[in-house]
N, C-alpha and C. Protein backbone atom coordinates (compact mmCIF):
# COMPACT_ATOMS: atom_id res chain seq x y z
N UNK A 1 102.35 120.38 82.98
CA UNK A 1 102.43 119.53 81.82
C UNK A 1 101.26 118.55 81.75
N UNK A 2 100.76 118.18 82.69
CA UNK A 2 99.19 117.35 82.97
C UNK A 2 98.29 117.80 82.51
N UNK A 3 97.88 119.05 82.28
CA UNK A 3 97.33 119.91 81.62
C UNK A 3 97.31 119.80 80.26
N UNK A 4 98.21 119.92 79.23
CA UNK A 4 98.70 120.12 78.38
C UNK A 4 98.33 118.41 77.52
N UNK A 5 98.71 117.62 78.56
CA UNK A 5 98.52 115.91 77.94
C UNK A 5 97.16 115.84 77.53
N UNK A 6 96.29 116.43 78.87
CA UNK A 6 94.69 116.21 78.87
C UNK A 6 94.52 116.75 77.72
N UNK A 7 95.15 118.03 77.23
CA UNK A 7 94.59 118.92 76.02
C UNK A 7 94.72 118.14 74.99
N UNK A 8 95.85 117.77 74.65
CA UNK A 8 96.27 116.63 73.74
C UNK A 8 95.60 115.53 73.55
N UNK A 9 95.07 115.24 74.46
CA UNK A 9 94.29 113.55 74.10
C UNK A 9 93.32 114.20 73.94
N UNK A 10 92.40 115.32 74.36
CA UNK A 10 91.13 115.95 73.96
C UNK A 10 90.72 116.13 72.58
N UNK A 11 92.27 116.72 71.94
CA UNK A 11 91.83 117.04 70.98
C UNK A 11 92.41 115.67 69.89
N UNK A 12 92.45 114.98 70.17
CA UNK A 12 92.88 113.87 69.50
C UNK A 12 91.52 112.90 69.51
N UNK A 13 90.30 113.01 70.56
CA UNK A 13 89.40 112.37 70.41
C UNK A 13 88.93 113.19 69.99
N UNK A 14 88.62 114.78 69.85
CA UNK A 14 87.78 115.19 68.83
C UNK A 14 88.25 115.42 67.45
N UNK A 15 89.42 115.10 66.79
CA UNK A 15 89.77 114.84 65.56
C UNK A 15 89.33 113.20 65.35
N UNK A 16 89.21 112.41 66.07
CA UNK A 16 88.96 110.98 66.00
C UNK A 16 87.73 110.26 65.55
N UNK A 17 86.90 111.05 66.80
CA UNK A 17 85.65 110.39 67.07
C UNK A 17 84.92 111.69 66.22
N UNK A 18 85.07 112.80 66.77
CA UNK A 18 84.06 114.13 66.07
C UNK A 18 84.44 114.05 64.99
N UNK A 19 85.40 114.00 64.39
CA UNK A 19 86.37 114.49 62.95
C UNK A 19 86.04 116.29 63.21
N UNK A 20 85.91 116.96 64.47
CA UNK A 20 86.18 118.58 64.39
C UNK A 20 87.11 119.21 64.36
N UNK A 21 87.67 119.33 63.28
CA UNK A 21 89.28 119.84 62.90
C UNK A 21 88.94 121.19 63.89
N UNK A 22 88.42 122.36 64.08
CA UNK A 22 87.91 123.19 64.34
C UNK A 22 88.99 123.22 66.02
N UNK A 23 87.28 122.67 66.40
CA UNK A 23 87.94 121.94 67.97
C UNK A 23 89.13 121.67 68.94
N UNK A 24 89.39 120.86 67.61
CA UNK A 24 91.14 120.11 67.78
C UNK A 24 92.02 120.92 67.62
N UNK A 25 92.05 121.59 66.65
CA UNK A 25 92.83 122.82 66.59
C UNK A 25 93.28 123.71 67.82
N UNK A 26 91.95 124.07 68.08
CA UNK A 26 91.78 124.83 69.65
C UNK A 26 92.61 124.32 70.49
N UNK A 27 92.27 122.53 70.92
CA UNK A 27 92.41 122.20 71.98
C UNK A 27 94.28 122.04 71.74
N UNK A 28 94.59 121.57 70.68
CA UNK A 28 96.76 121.69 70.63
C UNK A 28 96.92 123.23 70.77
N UNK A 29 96.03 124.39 70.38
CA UNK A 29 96.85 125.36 70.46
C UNK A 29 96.59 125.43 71.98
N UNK A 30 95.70 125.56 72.93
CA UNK A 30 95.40 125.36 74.54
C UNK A 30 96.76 124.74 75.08
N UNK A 31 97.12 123.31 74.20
CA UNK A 31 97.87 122.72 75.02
C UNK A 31 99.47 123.22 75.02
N UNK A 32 99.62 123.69 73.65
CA UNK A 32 100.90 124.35 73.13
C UNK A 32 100.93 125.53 74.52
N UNK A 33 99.85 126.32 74.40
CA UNK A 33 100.38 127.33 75.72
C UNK A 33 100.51 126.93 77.57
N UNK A 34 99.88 125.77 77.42
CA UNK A 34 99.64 125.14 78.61
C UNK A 34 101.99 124.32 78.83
N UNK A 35 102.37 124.20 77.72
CA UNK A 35 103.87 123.67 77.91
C UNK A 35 104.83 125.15 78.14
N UNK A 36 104.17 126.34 77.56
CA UNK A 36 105.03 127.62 77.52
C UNK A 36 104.86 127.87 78.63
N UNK A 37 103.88 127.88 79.40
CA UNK A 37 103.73 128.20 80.56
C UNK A 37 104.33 127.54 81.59
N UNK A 38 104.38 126.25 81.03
CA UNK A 38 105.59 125.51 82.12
C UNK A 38 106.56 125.78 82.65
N UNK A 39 106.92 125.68 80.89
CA UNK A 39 108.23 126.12 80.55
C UNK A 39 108.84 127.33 81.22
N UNK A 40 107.97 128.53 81.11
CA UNK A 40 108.29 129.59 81.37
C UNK A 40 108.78 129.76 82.73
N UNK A 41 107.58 129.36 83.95
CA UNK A 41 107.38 129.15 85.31
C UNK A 41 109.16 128.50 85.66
N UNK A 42 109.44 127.95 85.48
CA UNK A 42 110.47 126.53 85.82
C UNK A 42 111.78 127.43 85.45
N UNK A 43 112.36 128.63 84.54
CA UNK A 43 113.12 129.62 83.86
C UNK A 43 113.08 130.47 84.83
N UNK A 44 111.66 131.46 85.11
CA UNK A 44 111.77 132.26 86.12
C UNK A 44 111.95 131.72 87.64
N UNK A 45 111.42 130.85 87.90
CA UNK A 45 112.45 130.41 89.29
C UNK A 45 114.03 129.99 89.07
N UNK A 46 114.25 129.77 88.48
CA UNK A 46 115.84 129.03 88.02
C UNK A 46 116.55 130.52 88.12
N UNK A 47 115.92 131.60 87.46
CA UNK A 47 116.44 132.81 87.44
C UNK A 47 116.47 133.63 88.86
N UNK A 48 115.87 133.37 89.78
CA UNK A 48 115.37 133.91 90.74
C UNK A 48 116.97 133.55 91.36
N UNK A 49 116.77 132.27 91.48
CA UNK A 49 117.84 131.22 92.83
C UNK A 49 118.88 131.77 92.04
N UNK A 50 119.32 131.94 90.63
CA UNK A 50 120.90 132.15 90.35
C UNK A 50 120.50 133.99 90.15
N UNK A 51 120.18 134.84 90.60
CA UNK A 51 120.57 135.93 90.94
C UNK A 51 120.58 136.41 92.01
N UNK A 52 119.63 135.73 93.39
CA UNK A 52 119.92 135.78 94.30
C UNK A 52 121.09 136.39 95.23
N UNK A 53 121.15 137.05 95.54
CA UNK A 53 122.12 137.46 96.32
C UNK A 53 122.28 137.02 97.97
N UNK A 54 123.21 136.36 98.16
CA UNK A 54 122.90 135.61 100.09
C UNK A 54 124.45 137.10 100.55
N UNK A 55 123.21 137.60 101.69
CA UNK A 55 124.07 137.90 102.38
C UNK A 55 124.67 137.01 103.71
N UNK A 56 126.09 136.96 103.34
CA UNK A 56 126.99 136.47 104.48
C UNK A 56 127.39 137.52 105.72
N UNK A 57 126.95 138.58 105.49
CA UNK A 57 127.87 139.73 106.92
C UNK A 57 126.35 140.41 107.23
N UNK A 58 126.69 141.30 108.01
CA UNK A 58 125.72 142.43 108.13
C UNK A 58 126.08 143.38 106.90
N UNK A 59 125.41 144.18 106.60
CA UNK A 59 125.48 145.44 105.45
C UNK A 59 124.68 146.31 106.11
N UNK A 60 125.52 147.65 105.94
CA UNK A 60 124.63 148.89 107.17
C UNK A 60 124.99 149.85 105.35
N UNK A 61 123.79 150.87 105.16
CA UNK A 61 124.20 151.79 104.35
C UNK A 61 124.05 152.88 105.17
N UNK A 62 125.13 153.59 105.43
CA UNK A 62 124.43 154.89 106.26
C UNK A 62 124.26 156.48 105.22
N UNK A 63 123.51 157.23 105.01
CA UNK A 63 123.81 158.45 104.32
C UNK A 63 122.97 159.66 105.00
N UNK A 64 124.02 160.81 105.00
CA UNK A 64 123.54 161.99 105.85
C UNK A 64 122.71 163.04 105.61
C-alpha cells in the first residue's frame, strides 16, 4: 500500500505543479493496481491458512 500512496502523491504533483493530465493519469492507474495487488496477496494467503489441512494422526495410503 506504500507504493500505491507514493503513486498517488506523484501523480497529484504532476496534475499540480506539471498540469500533465497524461502523466497523472498513468501514475492513479499504477497506483489503482499497486492496491489490487495488495489486496489480492493478503486473500490468497487468508485462503491458503483456511484450506489448509493439519494433519493430527499418521495417514499411510497403501495400494497394490
Amino acid at each position: 500500500m506504500a507504493k500505491a500512496a507514493e503513486y498517488y502523491s506523484r501523480a497529484k504533483q504532476l496534475i499540480e505543479v506539471d498540469q500533465d493530465w497524461q502523466a497523472s493519469g498513468s501514475m492513479i492507474l499504477k497506483a489503482l493496481a499497486e492496491e489490487r495487488k495488495s489486496e489480492n496477496t493478503g486473500l490468497q494467503v487468508m485462503n491458503v491458512i483456511k484450506y489448509q489441512k493439519f494433519k493430527t494422526k499418521l495417514e499411510f495410503n497403501f495400494r497394490s
